[in-house]
N, C-alpha and C. Protein backbone atom coordinates (compact mmCIF):
# COMPACT_ATOMS: atom_id res chain seq x y z
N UNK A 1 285.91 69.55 -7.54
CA UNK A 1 284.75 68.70 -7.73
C UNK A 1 285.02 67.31 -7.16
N UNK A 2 283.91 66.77 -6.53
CA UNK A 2 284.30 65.36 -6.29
C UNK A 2 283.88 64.39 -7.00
N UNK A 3 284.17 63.26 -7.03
CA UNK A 3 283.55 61.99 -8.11
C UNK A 3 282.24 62.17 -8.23
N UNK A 4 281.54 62.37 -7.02
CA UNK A 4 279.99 62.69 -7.41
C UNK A 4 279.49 62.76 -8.10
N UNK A 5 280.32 64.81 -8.12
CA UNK A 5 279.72 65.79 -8.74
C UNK A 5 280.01 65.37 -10.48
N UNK A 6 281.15 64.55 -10.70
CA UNK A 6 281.79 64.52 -11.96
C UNK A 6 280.95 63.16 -12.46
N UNK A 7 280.39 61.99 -11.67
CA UNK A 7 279.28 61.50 -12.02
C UNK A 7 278.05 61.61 -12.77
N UNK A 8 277.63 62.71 -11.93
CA UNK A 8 276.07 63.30 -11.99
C UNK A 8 276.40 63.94 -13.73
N UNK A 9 277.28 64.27 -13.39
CA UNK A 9 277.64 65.24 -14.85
C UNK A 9 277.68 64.75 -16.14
N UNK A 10 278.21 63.29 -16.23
CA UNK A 10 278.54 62.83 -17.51
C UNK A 10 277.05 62.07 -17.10
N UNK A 11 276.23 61.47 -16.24
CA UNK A 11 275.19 61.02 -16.86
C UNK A 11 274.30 61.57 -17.18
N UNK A 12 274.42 62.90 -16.44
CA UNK A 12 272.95 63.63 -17.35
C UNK A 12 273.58 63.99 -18.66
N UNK A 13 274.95 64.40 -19.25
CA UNK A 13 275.21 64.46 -20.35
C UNK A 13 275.18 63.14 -21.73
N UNK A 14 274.58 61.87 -20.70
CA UNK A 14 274.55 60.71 -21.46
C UNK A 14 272.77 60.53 -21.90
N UNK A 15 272.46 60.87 -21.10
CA UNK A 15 270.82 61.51 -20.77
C UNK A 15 270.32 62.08 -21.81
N UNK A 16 271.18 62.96 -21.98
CA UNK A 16 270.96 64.14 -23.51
C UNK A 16 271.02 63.80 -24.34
N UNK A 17 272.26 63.33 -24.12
CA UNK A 17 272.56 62.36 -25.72
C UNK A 17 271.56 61.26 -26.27
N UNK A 18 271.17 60.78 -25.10
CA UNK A 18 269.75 59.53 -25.78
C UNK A 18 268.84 59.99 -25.98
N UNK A 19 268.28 61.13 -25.49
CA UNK A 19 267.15 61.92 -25.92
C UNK A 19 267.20 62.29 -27.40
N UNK A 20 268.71 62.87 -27.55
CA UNK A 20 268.90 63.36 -29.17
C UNK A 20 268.51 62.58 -29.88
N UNK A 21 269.17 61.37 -29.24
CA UNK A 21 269.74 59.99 -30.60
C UNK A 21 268.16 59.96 -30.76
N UNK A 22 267.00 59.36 -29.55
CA UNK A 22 266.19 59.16 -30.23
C UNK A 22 265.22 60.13 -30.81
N UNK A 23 264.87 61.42 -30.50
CA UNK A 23 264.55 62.10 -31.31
C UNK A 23 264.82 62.47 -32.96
N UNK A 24 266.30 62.01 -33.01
CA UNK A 24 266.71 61.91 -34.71
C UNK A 24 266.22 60.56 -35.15
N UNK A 25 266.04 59.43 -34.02
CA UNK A 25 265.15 58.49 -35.00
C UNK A 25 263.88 58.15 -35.22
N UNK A 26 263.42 59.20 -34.09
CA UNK A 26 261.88 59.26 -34.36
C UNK A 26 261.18 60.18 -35.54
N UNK A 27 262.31 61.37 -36.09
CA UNK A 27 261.68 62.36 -37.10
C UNK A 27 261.87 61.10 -38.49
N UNK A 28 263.41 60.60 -38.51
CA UNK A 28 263.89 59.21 -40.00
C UNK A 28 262.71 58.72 -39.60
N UNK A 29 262.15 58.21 -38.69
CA UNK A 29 261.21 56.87 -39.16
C UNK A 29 260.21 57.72 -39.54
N UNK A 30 259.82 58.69 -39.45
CA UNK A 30 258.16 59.98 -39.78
C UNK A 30 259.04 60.02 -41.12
N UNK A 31 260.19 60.79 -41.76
CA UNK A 31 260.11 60.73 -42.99
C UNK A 31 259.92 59.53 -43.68
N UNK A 32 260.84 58.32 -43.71
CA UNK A 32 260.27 57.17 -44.40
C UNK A 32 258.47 57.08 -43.78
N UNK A 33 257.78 57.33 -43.26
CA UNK A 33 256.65 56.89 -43.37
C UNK A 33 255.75 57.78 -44.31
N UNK A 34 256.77 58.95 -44.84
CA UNK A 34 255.74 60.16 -45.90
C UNK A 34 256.34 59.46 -47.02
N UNK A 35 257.59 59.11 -46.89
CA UNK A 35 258.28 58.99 -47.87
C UNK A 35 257.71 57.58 -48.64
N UNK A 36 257.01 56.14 -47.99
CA UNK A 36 256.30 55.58 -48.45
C UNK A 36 255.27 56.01 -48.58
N UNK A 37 254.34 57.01 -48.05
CA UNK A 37 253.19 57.05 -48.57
C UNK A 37 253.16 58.14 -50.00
N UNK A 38 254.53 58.76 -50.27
CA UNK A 38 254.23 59.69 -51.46
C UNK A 38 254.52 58.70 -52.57
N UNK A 39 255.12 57.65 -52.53
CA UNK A 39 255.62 56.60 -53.63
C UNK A 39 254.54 55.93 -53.87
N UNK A 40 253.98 55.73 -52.98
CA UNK A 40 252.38 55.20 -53.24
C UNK A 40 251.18 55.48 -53.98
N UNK A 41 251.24 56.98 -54.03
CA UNK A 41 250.70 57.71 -54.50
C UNK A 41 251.27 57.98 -56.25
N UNK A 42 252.53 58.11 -56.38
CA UNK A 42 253.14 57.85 -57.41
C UNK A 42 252.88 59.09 -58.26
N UNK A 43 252.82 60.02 -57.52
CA UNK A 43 252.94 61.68 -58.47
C UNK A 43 254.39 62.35 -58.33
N UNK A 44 255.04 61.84 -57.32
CA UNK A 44 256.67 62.19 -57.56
C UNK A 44 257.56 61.30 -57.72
N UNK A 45 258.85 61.91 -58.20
CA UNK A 45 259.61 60.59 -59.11
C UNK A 45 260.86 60.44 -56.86
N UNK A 46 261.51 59.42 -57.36
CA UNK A 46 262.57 59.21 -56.15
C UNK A 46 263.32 60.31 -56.06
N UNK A 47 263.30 60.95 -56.64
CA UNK A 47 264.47 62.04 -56.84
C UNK A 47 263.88 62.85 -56.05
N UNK A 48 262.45 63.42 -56.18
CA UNK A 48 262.42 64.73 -55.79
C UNK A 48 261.45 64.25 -54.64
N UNK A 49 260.77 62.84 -54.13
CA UNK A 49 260.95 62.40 -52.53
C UNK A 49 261.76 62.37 -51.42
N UNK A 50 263.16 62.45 -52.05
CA UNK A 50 264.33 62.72 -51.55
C UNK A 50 264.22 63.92 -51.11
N UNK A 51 264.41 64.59 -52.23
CA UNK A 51 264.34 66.26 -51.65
C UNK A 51 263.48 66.69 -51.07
N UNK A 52 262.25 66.07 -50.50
CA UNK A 52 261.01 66.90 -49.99
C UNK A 52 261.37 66.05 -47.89
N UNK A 53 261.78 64.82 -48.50
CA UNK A 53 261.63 64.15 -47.08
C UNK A 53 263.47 64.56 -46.84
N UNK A 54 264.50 64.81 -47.22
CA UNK A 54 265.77 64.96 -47.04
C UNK A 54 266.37 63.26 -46.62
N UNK A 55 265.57 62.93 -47.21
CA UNK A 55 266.33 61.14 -47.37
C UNK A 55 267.15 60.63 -48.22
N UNK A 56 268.38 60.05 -47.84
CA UNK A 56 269.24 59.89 -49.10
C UNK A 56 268.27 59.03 -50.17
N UNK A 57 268.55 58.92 -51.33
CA UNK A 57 267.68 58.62 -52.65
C UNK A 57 267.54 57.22 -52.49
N UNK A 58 268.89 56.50 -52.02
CA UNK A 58 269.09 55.23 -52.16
C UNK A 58 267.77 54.70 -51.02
N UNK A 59 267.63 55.38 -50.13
CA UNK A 59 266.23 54.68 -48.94
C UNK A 59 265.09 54.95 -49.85
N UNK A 60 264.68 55.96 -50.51
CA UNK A 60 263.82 56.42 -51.02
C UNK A 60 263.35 55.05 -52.31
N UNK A 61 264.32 54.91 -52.78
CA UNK A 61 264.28 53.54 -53.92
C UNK A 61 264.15 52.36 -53.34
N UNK A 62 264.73 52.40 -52.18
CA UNK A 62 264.57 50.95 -51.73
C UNK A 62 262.99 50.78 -51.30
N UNK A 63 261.99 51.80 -51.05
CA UNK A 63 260.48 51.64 -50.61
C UNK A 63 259.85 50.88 -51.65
């Protein structure tokens, strides 16, 4: 392989990786945004907002 080829390679593999990253922070920011609107609503306790949005409890309390 030449430098190129070993170029091309790690940036589309850097490529991927930012796609991931932001796709995992685009679903966190959609759960905190259910996750404030179910606290709002105030028919479930923090505990089990947690468990419905898979947010640690401590974000869930801090809304």
């Amino acid at each position: 392989m030449t430098w190129e080829m070993d170029l091309k390679i790690i940036q589309e593999d850097a490529e991927k990786k930012g796609e991931k990253k932001g796709r995992l922070a685009g679903k966190k920011e959609k759960a905190l945004e259910i996750a404030k609107s179910l606290k709002e609503k105030g028919k479930l306790s923090d505990s089990e907002i947690a468990e419905v949005t898979a947010l640690p409890l401590c974000e869930v309390a801090a809304l």
